[in-house]
N, C-alpha and C. Protein backbone atom coordinates (compact mmCIF):
# COMPACT_ATOMS: atom_id res chain seq x y z
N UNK A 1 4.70 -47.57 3.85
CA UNK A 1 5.59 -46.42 3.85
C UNK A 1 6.07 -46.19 5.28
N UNK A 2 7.22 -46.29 5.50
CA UNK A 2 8.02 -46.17 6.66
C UNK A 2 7.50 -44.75 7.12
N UNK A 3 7.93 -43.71 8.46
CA UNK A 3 7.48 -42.78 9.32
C UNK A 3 8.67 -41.76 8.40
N UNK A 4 10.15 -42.17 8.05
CA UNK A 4 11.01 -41.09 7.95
C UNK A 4 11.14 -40.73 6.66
N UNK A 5 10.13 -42.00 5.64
CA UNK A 5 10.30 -41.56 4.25
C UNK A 5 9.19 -40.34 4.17
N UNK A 6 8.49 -39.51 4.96
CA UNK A 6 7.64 -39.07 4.33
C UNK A 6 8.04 -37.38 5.14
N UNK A 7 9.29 -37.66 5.56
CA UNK A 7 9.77 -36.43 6.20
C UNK A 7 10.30 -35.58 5.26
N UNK A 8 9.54 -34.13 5.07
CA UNK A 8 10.52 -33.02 4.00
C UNK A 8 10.85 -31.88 4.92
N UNK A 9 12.35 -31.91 4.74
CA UNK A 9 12.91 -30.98 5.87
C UNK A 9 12.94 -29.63 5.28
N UNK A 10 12.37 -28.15 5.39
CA UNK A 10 12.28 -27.31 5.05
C UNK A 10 14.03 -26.25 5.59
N UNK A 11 13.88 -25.82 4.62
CA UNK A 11 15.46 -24.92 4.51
C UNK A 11 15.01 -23.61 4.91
N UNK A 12 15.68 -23.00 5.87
CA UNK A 12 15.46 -22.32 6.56
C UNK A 12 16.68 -20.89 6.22
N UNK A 13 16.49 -19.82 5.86
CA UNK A 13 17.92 -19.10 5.40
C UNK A 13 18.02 -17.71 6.69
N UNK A 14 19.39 -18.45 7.23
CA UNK A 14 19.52 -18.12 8.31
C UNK A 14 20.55 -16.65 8.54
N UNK A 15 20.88 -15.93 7.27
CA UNK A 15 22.16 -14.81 7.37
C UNK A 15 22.00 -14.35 5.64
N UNK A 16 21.74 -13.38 5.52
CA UNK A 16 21.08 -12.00 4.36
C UNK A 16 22.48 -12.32 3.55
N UNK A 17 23.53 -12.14 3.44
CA UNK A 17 24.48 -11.95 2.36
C UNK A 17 24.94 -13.20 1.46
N UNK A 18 25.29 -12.89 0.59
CA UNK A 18 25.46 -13.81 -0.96
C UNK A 18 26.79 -14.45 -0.48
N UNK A 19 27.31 -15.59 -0.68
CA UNK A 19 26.12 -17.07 -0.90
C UNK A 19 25.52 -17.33 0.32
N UNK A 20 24.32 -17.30 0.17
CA UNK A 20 22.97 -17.95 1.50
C UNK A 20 23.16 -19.69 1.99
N UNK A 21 24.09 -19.35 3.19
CA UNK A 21 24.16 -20.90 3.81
C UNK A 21 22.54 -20.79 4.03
N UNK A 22 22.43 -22.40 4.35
CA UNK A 22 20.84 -22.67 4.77
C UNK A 22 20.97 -23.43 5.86
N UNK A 23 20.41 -23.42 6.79
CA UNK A 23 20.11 -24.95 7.67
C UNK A 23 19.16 -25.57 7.54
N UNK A 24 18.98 -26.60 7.73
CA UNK A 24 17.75 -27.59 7.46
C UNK A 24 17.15 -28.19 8.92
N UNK A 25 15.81 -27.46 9.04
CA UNK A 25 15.35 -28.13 10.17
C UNK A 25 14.21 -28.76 9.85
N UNK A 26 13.57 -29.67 10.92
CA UNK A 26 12.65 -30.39 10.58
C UNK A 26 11.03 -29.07 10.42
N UNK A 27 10.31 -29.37 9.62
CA UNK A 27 8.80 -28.49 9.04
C UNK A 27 8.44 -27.93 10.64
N UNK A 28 8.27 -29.57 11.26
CA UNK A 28 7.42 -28.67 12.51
C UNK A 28 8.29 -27.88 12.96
N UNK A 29 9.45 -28.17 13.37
CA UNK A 29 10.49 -26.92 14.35
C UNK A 29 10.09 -25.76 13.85
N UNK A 30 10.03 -25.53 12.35
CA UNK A 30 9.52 -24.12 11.74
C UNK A 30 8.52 -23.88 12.02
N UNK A 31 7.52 -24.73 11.52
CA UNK A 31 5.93 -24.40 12.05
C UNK A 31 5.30 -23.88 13.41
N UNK A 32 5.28 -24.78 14.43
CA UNK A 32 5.32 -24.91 15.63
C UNK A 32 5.28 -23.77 16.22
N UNK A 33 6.05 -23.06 16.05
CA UNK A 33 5.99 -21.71 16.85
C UNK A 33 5.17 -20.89 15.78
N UNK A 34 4.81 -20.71 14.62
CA UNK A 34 4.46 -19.56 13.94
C UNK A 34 3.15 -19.92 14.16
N UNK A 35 2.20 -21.18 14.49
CA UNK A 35 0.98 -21.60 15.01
C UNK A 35 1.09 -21.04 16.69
N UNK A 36 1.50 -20.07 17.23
CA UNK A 36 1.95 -19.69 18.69
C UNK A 36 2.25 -18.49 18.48
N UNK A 37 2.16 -18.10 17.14
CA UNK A 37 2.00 -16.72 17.26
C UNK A 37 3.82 -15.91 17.14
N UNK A 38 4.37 -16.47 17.22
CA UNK A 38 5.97 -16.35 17.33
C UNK A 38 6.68 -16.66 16.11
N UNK A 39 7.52 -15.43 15.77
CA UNK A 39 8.23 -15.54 14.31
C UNK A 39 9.63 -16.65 14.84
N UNK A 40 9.91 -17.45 13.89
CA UNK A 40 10.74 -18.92 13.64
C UNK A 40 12.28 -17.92 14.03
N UNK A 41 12.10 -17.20 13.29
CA UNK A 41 13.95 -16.50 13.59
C UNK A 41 14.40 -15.64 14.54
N UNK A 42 13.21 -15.18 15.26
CA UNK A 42 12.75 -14.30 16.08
C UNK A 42 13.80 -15.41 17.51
N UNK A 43 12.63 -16.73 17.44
CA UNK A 43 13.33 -17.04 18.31
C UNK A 43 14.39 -17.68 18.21
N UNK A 44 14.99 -18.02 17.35
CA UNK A 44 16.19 -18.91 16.65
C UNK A 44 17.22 -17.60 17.26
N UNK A 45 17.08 -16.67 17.07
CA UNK A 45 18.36 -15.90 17.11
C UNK A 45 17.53 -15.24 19.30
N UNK A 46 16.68 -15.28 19.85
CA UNK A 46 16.00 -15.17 20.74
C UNK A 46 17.51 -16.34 21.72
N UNK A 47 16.81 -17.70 21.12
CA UNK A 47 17.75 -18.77 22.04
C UNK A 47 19.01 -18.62 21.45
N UNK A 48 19.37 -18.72 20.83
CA UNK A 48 21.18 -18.68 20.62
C UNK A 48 21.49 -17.63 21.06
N UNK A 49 21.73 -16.24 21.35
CA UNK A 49 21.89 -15.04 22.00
C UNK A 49 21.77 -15.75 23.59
N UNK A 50 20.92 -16.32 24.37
CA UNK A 50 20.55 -16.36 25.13
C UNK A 50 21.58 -17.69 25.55
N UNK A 51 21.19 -18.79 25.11
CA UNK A 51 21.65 -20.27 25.29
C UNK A 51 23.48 -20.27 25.54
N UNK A 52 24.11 -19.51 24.65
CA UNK A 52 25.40 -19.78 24.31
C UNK A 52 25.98 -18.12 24.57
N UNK A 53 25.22 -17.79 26.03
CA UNK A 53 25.55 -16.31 26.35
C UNK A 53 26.18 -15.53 25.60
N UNK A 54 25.66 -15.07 24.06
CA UNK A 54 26.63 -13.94 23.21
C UNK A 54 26.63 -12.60 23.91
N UNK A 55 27.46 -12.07 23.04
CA UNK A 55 27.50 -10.22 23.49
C UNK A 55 26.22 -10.06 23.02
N UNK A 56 25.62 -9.40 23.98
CA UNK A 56 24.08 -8.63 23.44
C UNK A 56 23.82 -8.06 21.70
N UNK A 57 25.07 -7.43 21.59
CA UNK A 57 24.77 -6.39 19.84
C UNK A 57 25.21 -7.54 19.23
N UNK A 58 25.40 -9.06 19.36
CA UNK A 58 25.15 -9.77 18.20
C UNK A 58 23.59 -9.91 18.08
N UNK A 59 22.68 -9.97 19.51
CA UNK A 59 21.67 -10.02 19.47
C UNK A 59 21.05 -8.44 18.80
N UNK A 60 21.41 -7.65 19.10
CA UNK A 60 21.43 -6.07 18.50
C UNK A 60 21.38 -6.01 17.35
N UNK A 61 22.18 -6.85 16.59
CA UNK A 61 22.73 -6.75 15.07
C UNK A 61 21.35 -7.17 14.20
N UNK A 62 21.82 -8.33 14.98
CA UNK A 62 20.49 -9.54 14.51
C UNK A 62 18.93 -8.93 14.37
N UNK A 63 18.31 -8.57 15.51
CA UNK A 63 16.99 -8.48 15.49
C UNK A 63 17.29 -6.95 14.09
N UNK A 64 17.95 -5.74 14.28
CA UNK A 64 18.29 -5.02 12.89
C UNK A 64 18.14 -5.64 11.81
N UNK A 65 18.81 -6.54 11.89
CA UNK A 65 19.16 -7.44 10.47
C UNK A 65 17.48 -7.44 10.05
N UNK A 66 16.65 -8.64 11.00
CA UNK A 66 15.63 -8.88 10.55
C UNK A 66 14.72 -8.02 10.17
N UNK A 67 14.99 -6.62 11.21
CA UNK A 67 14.11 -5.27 11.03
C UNK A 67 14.07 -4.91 9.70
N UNK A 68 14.94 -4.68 8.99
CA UNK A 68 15.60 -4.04 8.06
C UNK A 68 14.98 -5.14 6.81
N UNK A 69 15.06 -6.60 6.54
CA UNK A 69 14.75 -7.56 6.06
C UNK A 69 13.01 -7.27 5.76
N UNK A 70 12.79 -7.37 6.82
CA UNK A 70 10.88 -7.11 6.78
C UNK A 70 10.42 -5.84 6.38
N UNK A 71 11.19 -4.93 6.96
CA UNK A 71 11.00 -3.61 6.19
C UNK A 71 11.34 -3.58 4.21
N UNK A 72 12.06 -4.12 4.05
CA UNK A 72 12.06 -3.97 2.69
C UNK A 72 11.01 -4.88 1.69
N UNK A 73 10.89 -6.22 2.71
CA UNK A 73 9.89 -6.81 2.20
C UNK A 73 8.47 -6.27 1.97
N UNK A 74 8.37 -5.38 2.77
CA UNK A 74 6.93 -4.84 3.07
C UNK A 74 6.70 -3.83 2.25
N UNK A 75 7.64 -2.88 1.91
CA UNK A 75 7.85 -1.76 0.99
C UNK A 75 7.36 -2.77 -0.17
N UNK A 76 8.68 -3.66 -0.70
CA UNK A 76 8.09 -4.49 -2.12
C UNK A 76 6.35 -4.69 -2.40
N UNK A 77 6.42 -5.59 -1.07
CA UNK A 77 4.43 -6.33 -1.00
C UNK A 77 3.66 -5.03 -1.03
N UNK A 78 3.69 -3.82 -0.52
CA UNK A 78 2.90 -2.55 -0.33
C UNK A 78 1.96 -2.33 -1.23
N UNK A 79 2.46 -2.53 -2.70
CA UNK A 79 1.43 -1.99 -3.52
C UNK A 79 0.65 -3.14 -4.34
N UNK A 80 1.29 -4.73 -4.27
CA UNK A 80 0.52 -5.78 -4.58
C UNK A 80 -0.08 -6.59 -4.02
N UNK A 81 0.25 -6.77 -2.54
CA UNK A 81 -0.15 -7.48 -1.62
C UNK A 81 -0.42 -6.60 -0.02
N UNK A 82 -1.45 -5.97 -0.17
CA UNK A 82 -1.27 -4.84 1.03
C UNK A 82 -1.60 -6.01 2.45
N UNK A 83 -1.87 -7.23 2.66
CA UNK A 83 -2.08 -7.68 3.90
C UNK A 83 -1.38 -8.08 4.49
N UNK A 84 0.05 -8.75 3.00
CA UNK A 84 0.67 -9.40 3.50
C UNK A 84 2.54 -8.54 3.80
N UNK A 85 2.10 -7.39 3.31
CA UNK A 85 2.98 -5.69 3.04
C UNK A 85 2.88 -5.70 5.23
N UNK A 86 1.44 -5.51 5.63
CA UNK A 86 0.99 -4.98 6.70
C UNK A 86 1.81 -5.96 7.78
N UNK A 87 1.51 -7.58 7.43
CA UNK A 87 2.36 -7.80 8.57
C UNK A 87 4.13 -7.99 8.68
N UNK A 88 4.39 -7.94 7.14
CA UNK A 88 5.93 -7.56 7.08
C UNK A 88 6.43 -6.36 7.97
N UNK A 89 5.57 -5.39 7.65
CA UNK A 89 6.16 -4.06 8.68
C UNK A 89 5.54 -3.88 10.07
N UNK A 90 4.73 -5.06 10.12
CA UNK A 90 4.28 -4.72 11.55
C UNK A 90 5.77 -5.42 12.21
N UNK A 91 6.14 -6.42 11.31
CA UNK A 91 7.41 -7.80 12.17
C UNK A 91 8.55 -6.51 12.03
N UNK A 92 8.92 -5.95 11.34
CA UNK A 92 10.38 -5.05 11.07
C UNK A 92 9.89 -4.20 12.29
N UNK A 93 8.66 -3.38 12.79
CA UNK A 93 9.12 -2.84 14.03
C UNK A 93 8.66 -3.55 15.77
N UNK A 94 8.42 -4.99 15.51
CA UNK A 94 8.78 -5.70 16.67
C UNK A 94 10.07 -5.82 16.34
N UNK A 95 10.94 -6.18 15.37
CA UNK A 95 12.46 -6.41 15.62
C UNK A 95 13.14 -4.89 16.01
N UNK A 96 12.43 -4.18 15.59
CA UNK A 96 13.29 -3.11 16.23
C UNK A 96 12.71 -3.00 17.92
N UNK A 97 11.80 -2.86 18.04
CA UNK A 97 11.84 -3.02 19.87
C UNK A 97 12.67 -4.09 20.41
N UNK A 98 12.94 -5.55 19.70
CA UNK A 98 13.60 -6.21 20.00
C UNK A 98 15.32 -5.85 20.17
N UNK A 99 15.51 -5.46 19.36
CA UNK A 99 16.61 -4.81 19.18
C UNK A 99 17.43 -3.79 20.52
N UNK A 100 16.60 -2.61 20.41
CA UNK A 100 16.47 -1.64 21.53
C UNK A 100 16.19 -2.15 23.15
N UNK A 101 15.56 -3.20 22.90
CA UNK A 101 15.09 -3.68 24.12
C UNK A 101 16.69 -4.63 24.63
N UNK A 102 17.43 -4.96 23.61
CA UNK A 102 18.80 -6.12 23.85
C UNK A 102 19.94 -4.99 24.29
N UNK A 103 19.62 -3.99 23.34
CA UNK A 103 21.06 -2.77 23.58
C UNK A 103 20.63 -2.18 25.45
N UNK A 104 19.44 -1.86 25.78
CA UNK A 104 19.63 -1.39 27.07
C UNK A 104 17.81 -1.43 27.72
N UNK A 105 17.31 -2.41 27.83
CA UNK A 105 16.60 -2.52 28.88
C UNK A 105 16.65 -4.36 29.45
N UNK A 106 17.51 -4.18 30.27
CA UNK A 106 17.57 -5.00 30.71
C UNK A 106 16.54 -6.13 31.56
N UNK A 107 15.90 -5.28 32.33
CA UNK A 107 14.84 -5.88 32.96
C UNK A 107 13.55 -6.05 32.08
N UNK A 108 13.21 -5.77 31.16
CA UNK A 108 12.56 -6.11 30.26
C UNK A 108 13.10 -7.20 29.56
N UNK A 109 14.42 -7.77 29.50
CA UNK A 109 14.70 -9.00 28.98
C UNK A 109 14.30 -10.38 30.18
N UNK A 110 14.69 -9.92 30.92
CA UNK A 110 14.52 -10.85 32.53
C UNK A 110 13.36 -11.12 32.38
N UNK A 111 12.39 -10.17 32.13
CA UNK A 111 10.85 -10.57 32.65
C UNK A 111 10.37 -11.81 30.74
N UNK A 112 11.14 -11.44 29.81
CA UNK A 112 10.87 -11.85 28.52
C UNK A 112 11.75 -13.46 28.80
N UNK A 113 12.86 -13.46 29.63
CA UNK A 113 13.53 -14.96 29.68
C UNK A 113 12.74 -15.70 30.66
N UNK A 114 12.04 -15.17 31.58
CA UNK A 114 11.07 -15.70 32.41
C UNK A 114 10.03 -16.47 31.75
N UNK A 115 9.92 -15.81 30.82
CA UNK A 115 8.22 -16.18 29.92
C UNK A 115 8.90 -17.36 28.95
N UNK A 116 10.05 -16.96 29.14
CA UNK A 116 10.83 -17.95 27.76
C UNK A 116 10.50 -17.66 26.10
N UNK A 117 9.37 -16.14 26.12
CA UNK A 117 9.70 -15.38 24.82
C UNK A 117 9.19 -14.28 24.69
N UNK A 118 9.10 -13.85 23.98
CA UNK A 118 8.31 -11.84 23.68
C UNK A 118 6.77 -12.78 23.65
N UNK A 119 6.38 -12.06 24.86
CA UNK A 119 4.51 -11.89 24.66
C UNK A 119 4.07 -10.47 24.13
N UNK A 120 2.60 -10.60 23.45
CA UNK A 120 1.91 -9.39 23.37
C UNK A 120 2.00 -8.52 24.71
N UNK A 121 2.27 -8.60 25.52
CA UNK A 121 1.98 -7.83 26.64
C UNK A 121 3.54 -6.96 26.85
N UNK A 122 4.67 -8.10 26.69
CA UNK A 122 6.03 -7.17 26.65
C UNK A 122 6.36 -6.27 25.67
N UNK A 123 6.32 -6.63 24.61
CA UNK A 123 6.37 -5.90 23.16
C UNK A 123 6.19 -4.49 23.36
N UNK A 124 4.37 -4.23 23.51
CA UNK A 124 4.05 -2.81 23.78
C UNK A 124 4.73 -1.71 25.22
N UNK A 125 5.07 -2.93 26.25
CA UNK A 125 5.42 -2.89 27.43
C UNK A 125 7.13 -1.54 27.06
N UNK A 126 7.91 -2.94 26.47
CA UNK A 126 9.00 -2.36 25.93
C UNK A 126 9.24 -1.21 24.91
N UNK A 127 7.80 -0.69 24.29
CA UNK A 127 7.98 0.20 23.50
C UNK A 127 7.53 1.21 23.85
N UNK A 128 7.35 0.99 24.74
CA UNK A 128 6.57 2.21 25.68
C UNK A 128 7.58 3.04 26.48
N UNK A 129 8.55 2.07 26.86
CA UNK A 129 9.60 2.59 27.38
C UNK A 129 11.12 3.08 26.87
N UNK A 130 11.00 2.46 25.52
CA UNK A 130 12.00 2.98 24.63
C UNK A 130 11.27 4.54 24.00
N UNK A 131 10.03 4.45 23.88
CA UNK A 131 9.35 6.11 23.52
C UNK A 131 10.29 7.22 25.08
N UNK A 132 9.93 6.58 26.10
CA UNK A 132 9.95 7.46 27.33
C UNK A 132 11.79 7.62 26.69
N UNK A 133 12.62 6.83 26.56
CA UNK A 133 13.97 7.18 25.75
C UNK A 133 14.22 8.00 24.92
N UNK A 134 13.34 7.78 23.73
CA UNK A 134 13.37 8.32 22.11
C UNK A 134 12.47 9.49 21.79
N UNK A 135 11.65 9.52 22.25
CA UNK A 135 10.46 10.26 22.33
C UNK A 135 9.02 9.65 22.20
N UNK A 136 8.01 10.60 22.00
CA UNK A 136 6.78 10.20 21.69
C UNK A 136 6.90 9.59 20.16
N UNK A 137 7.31 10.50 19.57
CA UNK A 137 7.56 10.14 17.87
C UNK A 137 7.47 8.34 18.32
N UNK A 138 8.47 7.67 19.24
CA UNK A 138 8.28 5.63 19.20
C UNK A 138 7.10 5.76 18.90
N UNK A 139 6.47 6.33 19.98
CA UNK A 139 5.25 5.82 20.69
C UNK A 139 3.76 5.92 19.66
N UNK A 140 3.77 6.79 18.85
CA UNK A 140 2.79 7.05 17.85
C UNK A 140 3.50 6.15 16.58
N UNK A 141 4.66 5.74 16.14
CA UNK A 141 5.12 4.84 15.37
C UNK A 141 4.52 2.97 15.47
N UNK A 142 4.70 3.01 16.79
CA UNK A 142 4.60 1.71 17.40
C UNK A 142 3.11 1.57 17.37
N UNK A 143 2.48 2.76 17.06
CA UNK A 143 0.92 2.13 17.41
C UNK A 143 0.33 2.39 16.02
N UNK A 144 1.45 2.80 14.85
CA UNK A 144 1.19 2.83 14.15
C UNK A 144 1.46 0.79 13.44
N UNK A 145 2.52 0.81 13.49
CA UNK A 145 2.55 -0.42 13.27
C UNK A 145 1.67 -1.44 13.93
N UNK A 146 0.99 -1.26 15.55
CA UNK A 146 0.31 -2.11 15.64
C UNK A 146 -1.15 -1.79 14.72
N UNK A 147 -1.47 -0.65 13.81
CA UNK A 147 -3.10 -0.52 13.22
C UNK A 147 -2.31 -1.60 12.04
N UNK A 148 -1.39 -1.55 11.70
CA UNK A 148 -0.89 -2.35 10.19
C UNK A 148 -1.23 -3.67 10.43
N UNK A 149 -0.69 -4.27 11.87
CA UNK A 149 -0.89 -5.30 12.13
C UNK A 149 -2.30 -5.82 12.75
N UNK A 150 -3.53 -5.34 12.99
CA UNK A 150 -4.70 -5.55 13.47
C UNK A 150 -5.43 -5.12 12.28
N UNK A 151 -5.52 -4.17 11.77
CA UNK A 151 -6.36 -3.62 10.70
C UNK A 151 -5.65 -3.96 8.86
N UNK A 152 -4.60 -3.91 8.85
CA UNK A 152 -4.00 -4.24 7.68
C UNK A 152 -3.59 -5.85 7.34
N UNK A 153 -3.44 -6.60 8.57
CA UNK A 153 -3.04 -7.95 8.21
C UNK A 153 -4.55 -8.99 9.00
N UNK A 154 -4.21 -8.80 10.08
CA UNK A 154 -5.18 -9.56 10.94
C UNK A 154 -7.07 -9.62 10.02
N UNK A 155 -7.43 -7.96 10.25
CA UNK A 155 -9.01 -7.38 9.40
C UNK A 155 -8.90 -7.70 8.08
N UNK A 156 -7.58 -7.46 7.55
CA UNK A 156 -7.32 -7.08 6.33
C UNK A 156 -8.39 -5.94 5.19
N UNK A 157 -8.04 -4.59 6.34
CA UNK A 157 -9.02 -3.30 6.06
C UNK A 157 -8.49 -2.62 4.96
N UNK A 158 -6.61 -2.91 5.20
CA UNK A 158 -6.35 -1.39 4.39
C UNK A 158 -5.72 -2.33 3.10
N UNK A 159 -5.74 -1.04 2.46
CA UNK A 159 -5.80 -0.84 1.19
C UNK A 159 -4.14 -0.66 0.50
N UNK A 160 -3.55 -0.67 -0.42
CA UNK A 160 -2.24 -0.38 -0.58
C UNK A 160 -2.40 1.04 -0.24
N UNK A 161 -2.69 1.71 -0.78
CA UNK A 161 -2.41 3.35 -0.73
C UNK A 161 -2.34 3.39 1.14
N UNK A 162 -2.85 2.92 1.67
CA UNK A 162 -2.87 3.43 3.50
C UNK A 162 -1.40 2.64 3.74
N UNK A 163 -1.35 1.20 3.73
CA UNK A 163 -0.26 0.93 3.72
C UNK A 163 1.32 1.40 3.23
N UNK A 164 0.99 2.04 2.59
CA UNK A 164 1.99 2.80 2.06
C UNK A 164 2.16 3.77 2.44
N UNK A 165 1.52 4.72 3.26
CA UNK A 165 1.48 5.75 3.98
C UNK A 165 1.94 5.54 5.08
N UNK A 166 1.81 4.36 5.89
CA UNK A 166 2.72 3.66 7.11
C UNK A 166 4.29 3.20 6.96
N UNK A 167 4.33 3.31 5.53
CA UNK A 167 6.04 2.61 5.59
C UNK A 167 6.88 3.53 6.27
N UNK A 168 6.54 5.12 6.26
CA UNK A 168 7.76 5.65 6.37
C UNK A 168 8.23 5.89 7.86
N UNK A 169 6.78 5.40 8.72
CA UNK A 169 7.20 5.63 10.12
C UNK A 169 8.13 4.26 10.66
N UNK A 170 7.36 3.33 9.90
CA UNK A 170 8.24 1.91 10.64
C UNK A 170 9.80 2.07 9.89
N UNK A 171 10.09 2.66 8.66
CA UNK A 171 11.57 2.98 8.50
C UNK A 171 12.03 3.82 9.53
N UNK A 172 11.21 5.12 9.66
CA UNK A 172 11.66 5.98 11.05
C UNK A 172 11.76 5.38 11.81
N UNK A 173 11.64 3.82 12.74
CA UNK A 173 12.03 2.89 13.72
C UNK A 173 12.98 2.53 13.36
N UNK A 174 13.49 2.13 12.01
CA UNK A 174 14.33 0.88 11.64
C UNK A 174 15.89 1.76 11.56
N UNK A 175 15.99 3.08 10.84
CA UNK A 175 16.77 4.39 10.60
C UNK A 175 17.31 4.46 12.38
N UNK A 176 16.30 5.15 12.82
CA UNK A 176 16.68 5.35 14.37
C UNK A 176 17.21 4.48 15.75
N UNK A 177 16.54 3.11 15.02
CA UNK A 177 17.51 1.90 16.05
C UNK A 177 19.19 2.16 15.92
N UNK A 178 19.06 1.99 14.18
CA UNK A 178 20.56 1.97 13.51
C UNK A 178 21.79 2.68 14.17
N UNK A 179 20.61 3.54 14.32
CA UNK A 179 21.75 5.08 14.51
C UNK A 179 22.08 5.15 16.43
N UNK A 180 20.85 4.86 16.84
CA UNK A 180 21.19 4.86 18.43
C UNK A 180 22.19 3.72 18.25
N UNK A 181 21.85 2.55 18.36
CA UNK A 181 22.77 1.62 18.73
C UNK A 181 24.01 1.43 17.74
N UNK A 182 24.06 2.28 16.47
CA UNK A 182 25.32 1.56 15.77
C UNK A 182 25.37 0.04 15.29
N UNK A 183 24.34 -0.18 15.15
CA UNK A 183 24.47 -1.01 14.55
C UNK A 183 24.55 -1.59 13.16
N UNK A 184 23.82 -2.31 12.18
CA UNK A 184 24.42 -2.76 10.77
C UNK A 184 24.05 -1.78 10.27
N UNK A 185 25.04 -1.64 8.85
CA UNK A 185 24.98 0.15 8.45
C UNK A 185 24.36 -0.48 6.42
């Protein structure tokens, strides 16, 4: 058996509205980073924003897009799958710091193109400082999403009913990006 017959290229769906173009990249390109801790579209839309210098609010749009994507996913999983509910909405409000962090903190992107991607250390970094923007309300949101993501996905402690009690703050992220930045409605 030859090396390229045993290649299955996984389809990757790259833009939410009907009909769903796909691209096809090779398994590891997908894999690769999600063994690193790093969501596949996260950085797909991370380097193209970056690589092919777009206007920032396509990057704006985008990380929304995904916010909004994981948030609904997580609502669905909430009451059948609470671990896998927990890290859907933990990802919908890293895309919204992502988001907020593209519309106006700049030097928080510098120090993130330096690293060449969002570390655990920028994430909270950047949401810390979009609270000092938005209010405290971020700041007790954001640490709400990180118990979803340590205790609900990682421990896998909670329960649907707790999980479900967290959706409405990470929508209160996803609602409030929208509306500051104008972005997808």
């Amino acid at each position: 058996m030859s090396k390229t017959s045993s290649f299955k290229p996984i389809h990757c769906i790259i833009y939410y509205e009907l009909p769903v173009p796909t691209i096809i990249l090779p398994r590891r390109i997908v894999e690769e980073p999600g063994r690193r801790g790093v969501d596949p579209a996260s950085c797909i839309v991370d380097l193209l924003v970056r690589s092919l210098s777009l206007d920032p609010m396509v990057g704006v749009e985008s990380y929304l897009e995904l916010a909004l994507r994981c948030l609904e996913e997580g609502r669905r999983l909430a009451d059948g799958d609470p671990v896998q509910a927990s890290e859907k909405l933990y990802e919908a409000a890293e895309e919204v710091v992502r988001a907020l962090a593209n519309y106006n903190l700049d030097d928080v992107l510098g120090r993130v193109a330096e690293r060449g991607r969002w570390t655990a250390t920028e994430l909270p970094k950047a949401a810390l400082r979009i609270s000092d923007k938005l209010g405290e309300w971020f700041r007790y949101s954001w640490s709400s999403a990180w118990a979803l993501y340590l205790w609900g996905f990682h421990e896998a402690r909670f329960d649907s009913e707790v999980v479900r009690r967290y959706v409405s703050e990470i929508e209160g992220m996803v609602l409030e990006a929208r509306k500051v930045t104008g972005g997808i409605s």
